[in-house]
N, C-alpha and C. Protein backbone atom coordinates (compact mmCIF):
# COMPACT_ATOMS: atom_id res chain seq x y z
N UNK A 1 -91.63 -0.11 -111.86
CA UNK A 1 -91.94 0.78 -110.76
C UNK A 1 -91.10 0.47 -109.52
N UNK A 2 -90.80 -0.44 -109.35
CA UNK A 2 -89.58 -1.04 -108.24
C UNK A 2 -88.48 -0.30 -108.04
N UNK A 3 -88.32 -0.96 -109.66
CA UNK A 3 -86.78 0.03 -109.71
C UNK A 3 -86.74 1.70 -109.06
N UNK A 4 -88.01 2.23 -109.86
CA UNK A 4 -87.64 3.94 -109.08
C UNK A 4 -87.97 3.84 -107.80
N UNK A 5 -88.35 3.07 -107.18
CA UNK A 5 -88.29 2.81 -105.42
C UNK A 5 -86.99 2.63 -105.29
N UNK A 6 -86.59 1.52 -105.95
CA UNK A 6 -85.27 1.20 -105.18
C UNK A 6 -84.39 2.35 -105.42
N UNK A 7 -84.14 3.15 -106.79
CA UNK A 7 -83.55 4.12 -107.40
C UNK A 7 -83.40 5.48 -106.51
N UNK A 8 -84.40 5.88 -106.19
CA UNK A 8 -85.05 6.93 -105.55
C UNK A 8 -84.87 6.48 -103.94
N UNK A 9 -84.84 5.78 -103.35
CA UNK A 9 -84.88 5.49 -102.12
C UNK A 9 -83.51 6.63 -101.47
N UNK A 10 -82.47 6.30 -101.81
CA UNK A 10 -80.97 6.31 -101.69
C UNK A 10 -81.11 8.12 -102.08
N UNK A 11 -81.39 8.42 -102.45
CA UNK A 11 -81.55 9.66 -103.35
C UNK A 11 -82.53 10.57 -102.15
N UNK A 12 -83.73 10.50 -101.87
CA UNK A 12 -83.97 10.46 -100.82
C UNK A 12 -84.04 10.73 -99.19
N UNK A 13 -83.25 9.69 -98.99
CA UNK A 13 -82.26 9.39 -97.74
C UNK A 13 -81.40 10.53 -97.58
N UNK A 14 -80.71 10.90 -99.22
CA UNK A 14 -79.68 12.05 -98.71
C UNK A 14 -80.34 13.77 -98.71
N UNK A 15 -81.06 13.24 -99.46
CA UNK A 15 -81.97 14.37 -99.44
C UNK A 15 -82.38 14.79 -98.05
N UNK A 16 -82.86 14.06 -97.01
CA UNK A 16 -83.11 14.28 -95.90
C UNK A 16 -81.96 15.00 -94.91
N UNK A 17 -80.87 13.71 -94.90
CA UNK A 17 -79.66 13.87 -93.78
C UNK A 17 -79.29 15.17 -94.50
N UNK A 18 -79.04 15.52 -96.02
CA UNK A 18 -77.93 16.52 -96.26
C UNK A 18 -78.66 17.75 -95.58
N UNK A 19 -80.10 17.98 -95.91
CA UNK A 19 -80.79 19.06 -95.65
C UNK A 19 -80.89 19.80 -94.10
N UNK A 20 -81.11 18.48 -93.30
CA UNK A 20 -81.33 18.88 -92.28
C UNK A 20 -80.02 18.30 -90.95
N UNK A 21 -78.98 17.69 -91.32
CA UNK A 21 -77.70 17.45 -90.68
C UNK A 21 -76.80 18.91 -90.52
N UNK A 22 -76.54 19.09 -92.35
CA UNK A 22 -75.74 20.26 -92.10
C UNK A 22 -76.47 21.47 -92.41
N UNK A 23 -77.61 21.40 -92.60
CA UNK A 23 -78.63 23.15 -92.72
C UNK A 23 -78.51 23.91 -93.48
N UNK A 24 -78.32 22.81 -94.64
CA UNK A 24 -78.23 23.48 -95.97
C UNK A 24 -79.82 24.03 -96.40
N UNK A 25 -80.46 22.98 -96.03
CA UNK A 25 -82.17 23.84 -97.15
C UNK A 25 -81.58 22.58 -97.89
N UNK A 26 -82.62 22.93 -98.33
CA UNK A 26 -83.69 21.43 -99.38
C UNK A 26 -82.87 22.11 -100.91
N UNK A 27 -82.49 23.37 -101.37
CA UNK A 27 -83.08 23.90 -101.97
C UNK A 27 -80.92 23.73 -102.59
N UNK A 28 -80.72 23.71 -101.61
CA UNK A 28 -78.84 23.20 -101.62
C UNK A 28 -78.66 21.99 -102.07
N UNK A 29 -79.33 21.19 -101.07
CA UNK A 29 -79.44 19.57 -101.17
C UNK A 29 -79.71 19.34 -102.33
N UNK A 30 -80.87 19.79 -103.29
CA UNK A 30 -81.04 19.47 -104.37
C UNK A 30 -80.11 20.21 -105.75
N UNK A 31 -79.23 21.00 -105.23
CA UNK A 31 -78.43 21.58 -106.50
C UNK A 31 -77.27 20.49 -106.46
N UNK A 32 -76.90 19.66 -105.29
CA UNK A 32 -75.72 19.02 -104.86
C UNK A 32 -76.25 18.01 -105.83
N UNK A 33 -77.29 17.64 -105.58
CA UNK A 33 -78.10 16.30 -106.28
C UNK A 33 -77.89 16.36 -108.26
N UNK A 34 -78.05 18.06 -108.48
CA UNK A 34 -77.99 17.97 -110.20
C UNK A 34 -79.25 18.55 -110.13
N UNK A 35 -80.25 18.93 -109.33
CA UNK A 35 -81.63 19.03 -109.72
C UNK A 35 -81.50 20.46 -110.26
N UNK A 36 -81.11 21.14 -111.50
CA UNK A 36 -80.96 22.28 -111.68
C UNK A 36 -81.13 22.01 -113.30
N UNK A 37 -81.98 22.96 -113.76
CA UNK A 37 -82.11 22.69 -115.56
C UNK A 37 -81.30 22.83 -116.00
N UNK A 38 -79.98 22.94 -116.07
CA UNK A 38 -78.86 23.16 -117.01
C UNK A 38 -78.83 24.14 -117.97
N UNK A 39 -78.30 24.16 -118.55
CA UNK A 39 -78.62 25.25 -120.45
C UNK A 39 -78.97 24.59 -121.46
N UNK A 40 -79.16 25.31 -122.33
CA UNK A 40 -79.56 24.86 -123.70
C UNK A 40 -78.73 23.76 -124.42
N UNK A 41 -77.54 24.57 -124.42
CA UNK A 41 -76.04 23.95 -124.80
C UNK A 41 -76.31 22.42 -124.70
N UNK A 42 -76.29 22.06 -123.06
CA UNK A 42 -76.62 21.09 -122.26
C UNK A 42 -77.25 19.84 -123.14
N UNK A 43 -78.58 20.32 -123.33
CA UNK A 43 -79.53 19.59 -124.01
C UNK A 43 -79.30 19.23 -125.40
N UNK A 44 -78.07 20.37 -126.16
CA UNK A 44 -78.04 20.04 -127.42
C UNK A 44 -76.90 19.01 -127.44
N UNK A 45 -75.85 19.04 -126.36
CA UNK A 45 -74.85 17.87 -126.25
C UNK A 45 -75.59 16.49 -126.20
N UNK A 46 -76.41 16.68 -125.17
CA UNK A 46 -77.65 15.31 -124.78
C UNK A 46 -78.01 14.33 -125.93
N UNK A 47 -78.58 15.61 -126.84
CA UNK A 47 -78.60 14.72 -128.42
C UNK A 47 -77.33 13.79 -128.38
N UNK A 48 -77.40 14.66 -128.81
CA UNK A 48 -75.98 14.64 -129.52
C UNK A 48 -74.88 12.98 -128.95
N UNK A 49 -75.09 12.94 -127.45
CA UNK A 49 -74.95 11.82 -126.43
C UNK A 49 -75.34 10.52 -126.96
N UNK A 50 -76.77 10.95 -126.82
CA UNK A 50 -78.09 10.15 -127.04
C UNK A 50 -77.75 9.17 -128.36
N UNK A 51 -77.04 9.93 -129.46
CA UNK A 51 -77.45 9.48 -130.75
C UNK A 51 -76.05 8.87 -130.74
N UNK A 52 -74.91 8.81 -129.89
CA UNK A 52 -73.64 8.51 -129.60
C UNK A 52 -74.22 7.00 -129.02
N UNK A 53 -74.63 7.11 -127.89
CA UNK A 53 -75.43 5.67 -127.16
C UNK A 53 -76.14 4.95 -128.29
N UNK A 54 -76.68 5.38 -129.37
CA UNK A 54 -77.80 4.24 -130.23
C UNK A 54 -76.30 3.84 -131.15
N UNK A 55 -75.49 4.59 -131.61
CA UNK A 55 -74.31 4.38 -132.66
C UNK A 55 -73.94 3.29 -131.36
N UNK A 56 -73.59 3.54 -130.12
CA UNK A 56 -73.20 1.95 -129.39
C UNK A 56 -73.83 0.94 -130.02
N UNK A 57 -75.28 1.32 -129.39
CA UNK A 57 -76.38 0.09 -129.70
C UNK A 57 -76.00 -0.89 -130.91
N UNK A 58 -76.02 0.10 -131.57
CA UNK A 58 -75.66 -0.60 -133.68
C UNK A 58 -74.47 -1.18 -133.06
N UNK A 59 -73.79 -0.83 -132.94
CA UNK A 59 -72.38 -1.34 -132.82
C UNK A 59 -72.38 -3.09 -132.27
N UNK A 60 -72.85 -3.13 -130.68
CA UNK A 60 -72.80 -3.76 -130.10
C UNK A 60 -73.75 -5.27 -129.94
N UNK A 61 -75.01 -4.57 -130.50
CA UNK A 61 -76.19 -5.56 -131.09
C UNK A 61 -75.47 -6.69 -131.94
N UNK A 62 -75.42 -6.40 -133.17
CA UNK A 62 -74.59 -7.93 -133.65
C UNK A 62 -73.69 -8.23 -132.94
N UNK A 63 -72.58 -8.13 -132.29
CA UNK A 63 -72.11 -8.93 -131.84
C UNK A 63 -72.49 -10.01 -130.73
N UNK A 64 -73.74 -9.55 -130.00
CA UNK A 64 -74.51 -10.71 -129.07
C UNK A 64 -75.46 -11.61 -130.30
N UNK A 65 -75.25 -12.85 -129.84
CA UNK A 65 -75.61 -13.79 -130.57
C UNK A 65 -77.65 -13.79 -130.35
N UNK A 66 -77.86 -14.04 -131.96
CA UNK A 66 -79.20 -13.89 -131.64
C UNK A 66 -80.44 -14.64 -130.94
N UNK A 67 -79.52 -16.05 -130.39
CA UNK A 67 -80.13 -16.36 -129.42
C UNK A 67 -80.13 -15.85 -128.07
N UNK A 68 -78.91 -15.01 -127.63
CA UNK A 68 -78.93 -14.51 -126.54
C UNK A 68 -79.99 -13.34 -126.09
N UNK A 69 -80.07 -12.52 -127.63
CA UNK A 69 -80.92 -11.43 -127.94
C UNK A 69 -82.20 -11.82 -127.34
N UNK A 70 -82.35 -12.66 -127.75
CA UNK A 70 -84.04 -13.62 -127.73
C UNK A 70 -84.61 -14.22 -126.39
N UNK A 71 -83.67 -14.52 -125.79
CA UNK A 71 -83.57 -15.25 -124.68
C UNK A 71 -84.65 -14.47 -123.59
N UNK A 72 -85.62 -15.17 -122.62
CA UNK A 72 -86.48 -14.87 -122.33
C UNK A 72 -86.52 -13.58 -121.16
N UNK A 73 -84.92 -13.27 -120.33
CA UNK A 73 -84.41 -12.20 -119.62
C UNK A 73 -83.91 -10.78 -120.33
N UNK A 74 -84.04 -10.92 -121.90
CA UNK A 74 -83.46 -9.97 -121.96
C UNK A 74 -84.47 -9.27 -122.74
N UNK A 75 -84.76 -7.94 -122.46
CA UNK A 75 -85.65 -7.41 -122.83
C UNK A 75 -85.72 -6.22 -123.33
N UNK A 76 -85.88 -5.97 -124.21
CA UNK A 76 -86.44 -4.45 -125.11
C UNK A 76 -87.85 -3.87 -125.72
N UNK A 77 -88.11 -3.44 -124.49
CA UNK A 77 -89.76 -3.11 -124.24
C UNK A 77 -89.54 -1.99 -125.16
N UNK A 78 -90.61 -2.29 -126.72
CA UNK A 78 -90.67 -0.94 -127.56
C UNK A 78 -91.95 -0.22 -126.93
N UNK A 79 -91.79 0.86 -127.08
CA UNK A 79 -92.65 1.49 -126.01
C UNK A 79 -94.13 1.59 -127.34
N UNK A 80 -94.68 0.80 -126.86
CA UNK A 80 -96.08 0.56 -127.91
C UNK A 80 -97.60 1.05 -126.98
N UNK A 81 -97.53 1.44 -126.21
CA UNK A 81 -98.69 1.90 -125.30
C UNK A 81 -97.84 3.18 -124.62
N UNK A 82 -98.64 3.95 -124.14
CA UNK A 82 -98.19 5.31 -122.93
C UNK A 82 -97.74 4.82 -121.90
N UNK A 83 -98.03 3.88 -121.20
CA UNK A 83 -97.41 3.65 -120.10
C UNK A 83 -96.72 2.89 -120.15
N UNK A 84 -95.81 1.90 -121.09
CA UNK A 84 -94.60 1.22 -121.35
C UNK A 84 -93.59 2.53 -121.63
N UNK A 85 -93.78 3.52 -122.22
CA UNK A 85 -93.32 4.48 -122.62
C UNK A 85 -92.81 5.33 -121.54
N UNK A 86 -93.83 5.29 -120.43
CA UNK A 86 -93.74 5.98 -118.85
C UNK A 86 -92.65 5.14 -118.25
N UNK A 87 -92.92 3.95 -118.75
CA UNK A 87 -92.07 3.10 -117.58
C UNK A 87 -90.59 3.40 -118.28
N UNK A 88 -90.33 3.34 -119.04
CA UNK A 88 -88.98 3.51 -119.89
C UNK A 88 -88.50 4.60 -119.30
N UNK A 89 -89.19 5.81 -119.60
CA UNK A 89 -88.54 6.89 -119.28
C UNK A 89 -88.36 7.17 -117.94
N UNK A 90 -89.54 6.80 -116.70
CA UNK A 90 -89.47 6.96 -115.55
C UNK A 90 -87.78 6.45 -115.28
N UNK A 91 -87.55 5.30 -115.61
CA UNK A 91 -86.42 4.45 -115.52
C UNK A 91 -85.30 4.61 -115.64
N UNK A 92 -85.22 5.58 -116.87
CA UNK A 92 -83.92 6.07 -117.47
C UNK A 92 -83.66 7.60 -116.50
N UNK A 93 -84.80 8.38 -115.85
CA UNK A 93 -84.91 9.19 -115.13
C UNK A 93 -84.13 9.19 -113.24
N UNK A 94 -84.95 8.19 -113.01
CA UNK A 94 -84.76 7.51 -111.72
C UNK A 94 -83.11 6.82 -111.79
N UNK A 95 -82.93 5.96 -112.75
CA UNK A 95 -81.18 5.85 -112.98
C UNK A 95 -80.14 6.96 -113.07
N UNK A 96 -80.55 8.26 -113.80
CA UNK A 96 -79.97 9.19 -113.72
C UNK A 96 -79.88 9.94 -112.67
N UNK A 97 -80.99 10.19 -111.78
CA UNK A 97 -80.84 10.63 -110.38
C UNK A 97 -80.30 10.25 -109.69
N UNK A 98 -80.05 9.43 -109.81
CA UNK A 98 -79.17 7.95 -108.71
C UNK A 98 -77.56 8.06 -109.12
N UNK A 99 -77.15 7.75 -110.37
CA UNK A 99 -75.97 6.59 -110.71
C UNK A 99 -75.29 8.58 -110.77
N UNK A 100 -75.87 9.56 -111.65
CA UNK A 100 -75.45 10.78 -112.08
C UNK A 100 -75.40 11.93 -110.93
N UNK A 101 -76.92 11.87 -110.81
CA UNK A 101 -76.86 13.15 -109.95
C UNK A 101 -76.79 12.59 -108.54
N UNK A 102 -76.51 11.85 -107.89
CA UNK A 102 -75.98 11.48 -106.44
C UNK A 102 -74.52 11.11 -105.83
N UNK A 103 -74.68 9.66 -107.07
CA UNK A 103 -73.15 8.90 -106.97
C UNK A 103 -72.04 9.68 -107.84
N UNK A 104 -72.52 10.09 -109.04
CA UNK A 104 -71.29 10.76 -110.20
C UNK A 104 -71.08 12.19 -109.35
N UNK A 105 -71.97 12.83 -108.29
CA UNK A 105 -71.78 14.17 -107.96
C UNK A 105 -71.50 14.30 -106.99
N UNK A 106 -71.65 13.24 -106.00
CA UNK A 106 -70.35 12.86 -104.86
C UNK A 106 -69.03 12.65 -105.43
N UNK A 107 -68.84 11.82 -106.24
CA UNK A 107 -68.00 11.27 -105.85
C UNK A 107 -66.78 12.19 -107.26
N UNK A 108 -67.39 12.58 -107.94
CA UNK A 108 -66.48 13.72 -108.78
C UNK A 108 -66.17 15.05 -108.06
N UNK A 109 -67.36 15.29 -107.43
CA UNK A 109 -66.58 16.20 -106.41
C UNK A 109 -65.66 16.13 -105.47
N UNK A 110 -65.44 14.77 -104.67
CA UNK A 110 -64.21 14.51 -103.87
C UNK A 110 -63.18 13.61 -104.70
N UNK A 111 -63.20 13.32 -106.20
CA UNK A 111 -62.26 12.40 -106.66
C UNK A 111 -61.55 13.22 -107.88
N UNK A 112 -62.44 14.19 -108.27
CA UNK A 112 -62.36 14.93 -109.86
C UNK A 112 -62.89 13.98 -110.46
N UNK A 113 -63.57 14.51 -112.03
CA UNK A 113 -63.63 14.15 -112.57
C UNK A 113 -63.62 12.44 -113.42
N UNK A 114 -61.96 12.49 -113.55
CA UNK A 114 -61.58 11.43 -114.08
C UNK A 114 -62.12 9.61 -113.81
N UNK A 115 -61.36 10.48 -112.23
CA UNK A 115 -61.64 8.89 -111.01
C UNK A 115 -63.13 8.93 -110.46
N UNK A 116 -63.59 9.88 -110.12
CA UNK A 116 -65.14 10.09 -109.91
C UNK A 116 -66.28 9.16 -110.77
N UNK A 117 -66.08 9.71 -112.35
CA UNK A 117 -66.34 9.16 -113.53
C UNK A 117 -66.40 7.85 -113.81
N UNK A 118 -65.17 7.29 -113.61
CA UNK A 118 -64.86 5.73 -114.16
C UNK A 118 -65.19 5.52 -112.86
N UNK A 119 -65.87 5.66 -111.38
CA UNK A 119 -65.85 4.91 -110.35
C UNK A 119 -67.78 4.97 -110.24
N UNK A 120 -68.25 5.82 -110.56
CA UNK A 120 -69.72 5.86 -110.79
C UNK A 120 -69.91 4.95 -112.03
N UNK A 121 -69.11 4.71 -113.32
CA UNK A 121 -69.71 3.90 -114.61
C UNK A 121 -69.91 2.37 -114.13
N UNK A 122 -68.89 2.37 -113.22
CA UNK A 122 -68.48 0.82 -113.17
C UNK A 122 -69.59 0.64 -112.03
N UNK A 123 -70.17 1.33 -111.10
CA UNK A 123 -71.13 1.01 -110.19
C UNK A 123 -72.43 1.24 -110.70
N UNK A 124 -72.63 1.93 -112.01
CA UNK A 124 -73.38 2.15 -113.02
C UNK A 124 -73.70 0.71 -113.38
N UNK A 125 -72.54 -0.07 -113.52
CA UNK A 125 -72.69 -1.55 -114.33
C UNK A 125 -73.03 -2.75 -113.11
N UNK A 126 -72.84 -2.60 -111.54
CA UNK A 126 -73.46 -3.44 -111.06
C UNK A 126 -75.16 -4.20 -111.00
N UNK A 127 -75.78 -3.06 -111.61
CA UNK A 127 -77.58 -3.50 -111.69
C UNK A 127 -77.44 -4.83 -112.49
N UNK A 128 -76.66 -4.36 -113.39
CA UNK A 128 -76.58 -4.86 -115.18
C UNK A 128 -76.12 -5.82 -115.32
N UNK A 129 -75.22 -6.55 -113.86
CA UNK A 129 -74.95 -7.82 -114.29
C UNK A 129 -75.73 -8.71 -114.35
N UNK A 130 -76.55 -8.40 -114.56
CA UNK A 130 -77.70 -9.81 -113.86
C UNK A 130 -77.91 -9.99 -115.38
N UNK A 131 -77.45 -9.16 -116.52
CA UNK A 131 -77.55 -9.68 -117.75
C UNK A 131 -76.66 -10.81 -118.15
N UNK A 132 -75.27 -11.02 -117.39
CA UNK A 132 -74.56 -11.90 -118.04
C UNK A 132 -75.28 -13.63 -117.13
N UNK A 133 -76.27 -13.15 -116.11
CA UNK A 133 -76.44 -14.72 -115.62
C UNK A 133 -77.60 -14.81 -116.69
N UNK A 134 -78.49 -14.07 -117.53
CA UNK A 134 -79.15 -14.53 -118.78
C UNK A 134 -78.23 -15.44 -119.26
N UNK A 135 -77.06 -14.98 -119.68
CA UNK A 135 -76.41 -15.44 -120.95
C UNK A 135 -75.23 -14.33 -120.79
N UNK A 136 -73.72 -15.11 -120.83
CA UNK A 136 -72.60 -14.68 -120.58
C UNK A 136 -72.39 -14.02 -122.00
N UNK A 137 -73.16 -14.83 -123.03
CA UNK A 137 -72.48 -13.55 -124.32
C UNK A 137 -73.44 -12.57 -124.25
N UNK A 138 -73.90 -12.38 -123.48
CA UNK A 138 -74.49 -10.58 -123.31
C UNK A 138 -73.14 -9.46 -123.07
N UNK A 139 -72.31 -10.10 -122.47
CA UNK A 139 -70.97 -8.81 -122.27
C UNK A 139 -70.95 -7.79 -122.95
N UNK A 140 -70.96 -7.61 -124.49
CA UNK A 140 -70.47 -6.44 -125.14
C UNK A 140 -71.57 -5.81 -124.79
N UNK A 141 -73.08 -5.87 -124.15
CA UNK A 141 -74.31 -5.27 -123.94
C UNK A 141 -73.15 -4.15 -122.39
N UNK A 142 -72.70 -4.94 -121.42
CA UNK A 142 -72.08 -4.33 -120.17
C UNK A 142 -70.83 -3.05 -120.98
N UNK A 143 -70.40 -3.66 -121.89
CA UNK A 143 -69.22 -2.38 -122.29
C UNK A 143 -70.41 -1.25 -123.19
N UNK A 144 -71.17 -1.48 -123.67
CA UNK A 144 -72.17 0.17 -124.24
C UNK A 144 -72.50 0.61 -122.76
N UNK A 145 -73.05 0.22 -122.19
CA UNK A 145 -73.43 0.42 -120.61
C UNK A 145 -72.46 1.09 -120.11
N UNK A 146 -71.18 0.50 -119.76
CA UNK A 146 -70.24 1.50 -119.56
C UNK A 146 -69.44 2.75 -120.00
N UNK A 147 -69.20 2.36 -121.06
CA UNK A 147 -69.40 3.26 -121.99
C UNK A 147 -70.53 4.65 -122.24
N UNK A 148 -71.49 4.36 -121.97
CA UNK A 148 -72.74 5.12 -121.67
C UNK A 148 -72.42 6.36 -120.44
N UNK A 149 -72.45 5.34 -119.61
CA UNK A 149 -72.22 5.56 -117.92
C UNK A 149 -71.10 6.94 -117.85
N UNK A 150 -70.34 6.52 -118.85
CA UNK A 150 -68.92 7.63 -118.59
C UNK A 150 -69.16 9.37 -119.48
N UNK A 151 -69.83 8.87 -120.30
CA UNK A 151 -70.70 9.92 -121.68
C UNK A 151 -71.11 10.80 -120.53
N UNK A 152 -72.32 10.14 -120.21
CA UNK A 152 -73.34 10.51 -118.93
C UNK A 152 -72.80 10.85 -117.66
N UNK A 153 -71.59 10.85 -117.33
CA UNK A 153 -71.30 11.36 -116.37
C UNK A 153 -70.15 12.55 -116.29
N UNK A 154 -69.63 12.07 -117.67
CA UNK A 154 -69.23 13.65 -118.33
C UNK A 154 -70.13 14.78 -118.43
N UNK A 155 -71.24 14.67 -119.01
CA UNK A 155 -72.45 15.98 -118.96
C UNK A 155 -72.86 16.07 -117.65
N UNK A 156 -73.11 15.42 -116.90
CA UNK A 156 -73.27 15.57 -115.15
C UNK A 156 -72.54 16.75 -114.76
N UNK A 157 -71.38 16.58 -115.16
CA UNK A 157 -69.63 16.92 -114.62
C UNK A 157 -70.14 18.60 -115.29
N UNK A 158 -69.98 18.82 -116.58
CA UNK A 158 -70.04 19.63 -117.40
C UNK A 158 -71.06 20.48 -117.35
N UNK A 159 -72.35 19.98 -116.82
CA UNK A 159 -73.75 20.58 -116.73
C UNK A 159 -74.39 20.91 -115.35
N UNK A 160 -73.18 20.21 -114.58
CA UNK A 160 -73.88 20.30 -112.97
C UNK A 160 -75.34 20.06 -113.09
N UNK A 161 -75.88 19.36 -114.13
CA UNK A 161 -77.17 18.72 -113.96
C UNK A 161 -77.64 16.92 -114.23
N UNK A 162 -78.37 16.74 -113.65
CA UNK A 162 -78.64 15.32 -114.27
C UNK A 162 -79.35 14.92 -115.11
N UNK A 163 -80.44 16.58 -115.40
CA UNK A 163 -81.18 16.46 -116.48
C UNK A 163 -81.10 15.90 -117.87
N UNK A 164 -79.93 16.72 -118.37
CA UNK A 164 -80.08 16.62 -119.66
C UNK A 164 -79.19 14.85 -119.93
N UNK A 165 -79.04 14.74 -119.08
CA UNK A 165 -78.27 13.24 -119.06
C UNK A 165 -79.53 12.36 -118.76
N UNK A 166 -80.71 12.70 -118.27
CA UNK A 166 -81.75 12.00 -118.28
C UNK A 166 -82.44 12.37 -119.45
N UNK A 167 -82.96 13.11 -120.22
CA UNK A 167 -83.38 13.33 -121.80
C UNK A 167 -82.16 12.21 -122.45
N UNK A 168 -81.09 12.26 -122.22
CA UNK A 168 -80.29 11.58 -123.48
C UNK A 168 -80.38 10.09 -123.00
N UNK A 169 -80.84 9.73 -122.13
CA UNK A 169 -80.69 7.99 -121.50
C UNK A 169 -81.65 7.95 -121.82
N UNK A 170 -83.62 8.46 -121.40
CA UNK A 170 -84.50 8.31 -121.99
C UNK A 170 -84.48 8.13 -123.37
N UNK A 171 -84.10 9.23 -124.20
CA UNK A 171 -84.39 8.85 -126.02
C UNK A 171 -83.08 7.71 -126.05
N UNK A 172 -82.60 7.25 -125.70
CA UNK A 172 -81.83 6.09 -126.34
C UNK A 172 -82.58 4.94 -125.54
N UNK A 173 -83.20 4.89 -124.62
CA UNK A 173 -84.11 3.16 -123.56
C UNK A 173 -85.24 3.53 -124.70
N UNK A 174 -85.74 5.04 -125.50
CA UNK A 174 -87.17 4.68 -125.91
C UNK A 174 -87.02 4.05 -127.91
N UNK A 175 -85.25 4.54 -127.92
CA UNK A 175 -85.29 4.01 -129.58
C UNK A 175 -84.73 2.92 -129.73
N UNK A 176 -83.81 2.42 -128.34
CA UNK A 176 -82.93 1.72 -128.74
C UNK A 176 -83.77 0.06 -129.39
N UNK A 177 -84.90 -0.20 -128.49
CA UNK A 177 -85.62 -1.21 -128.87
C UNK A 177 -86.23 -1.38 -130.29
N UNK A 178 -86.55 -0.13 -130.67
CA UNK A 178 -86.87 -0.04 -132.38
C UNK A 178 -85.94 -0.06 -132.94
N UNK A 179 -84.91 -0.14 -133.05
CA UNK A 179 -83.80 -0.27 -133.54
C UNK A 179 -83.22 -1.74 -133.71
N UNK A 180 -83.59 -2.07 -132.48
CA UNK A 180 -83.39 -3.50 -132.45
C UNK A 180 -84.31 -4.52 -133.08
N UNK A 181 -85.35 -3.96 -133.31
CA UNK A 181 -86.32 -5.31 -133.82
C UNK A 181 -86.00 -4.92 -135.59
N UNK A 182 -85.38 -3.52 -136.03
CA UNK A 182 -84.71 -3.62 -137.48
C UNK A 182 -83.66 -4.47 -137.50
N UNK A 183 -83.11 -4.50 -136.43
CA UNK A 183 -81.75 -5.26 -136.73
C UNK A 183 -81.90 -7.03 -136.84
N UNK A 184 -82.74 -7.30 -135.95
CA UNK A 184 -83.13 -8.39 -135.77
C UNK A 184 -84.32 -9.08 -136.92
């Protein structure tokens, strides 16, 4: 629950200044943000994303050593109650509003695309370091992450939404952990 404080704070903030600085309406502010359902299309790429991010997961899982896996910071909450399930998704939601629909939609709009993209993934990956002071062989965990980050900020780009980039981050934070306790 922190996190979407801290997530949401920033998000927020601009929500306020953009609305009422330059007199756009709330209603601007929030299309700038991504807050717009996207299309269908949208959602079927999302899969499609989604199931791209767990093929990371597989990928990247063996190569962290399974003590690192184990290690008492690193965590893959399988969502086994409703509200572990809430918290997952709230999470993957609140990240997407933030890293997609704020930072990826600033900053692709004044950089394009390309540089926009790779400059939101990589600030995408500052939360995340706090995985390598677990345990430095967590790394290949930071390249799916980035990797992720750039997927996800392509459909941002493509969808002018942050939605469906939040459906595809949610179903991969809610499988990726079941996935992992097969692997493990």
């Amino acid at each position: 629950m922190t996190e979407a404080i801290v997530y949401g704070l920033p998000v927020l903030i601009y929500l306020v200044v953009q609305s009422h600085r330059r007199r756009l309406g709330l209603r601007t502010a929030l299309h700038r943000l991504g807050c717009t359902p996207g299309r269908v299309t949208d959602y079927v790429l999302a899969v499609g994303l989604g199931a791209v991010q767990l093929a990371l997961f597989l990928v990247v899982v063996p190569a962290v050593p399974v003590a690192t896996l184990d290690s008492p910071g690193m965590v893959f909450p399988v969502a086994s109650t409703v509200s572990v399930a809430a918290g997952v998704v709230l999470r993957a939601v609140m990240e997407e509003l933030l890293f997609r629909g704020l930072i990826a939609g600033v900053l692709q709009q004044r950089w394009g695309l390309l540089r926009g993209n790779l400059v939101q993934a990589a600030v995408f990956l500052l939360p995340h370091l706090i995985l390598l002071a677990v345990d430095l062989r967590a790394w290949p965990i930071l390249i799916m992450q980035f990797l992720s980050a750039l997927l996800l900020g392509w459909l941002r780009h493509r969808s002018n939404s942050f939605l469906p980039g939040a459906v595809a981050h949610a179903a991969a934070n809610l499988l990726a952990p079941v996935l992992a306790q097969e692997l493990l």
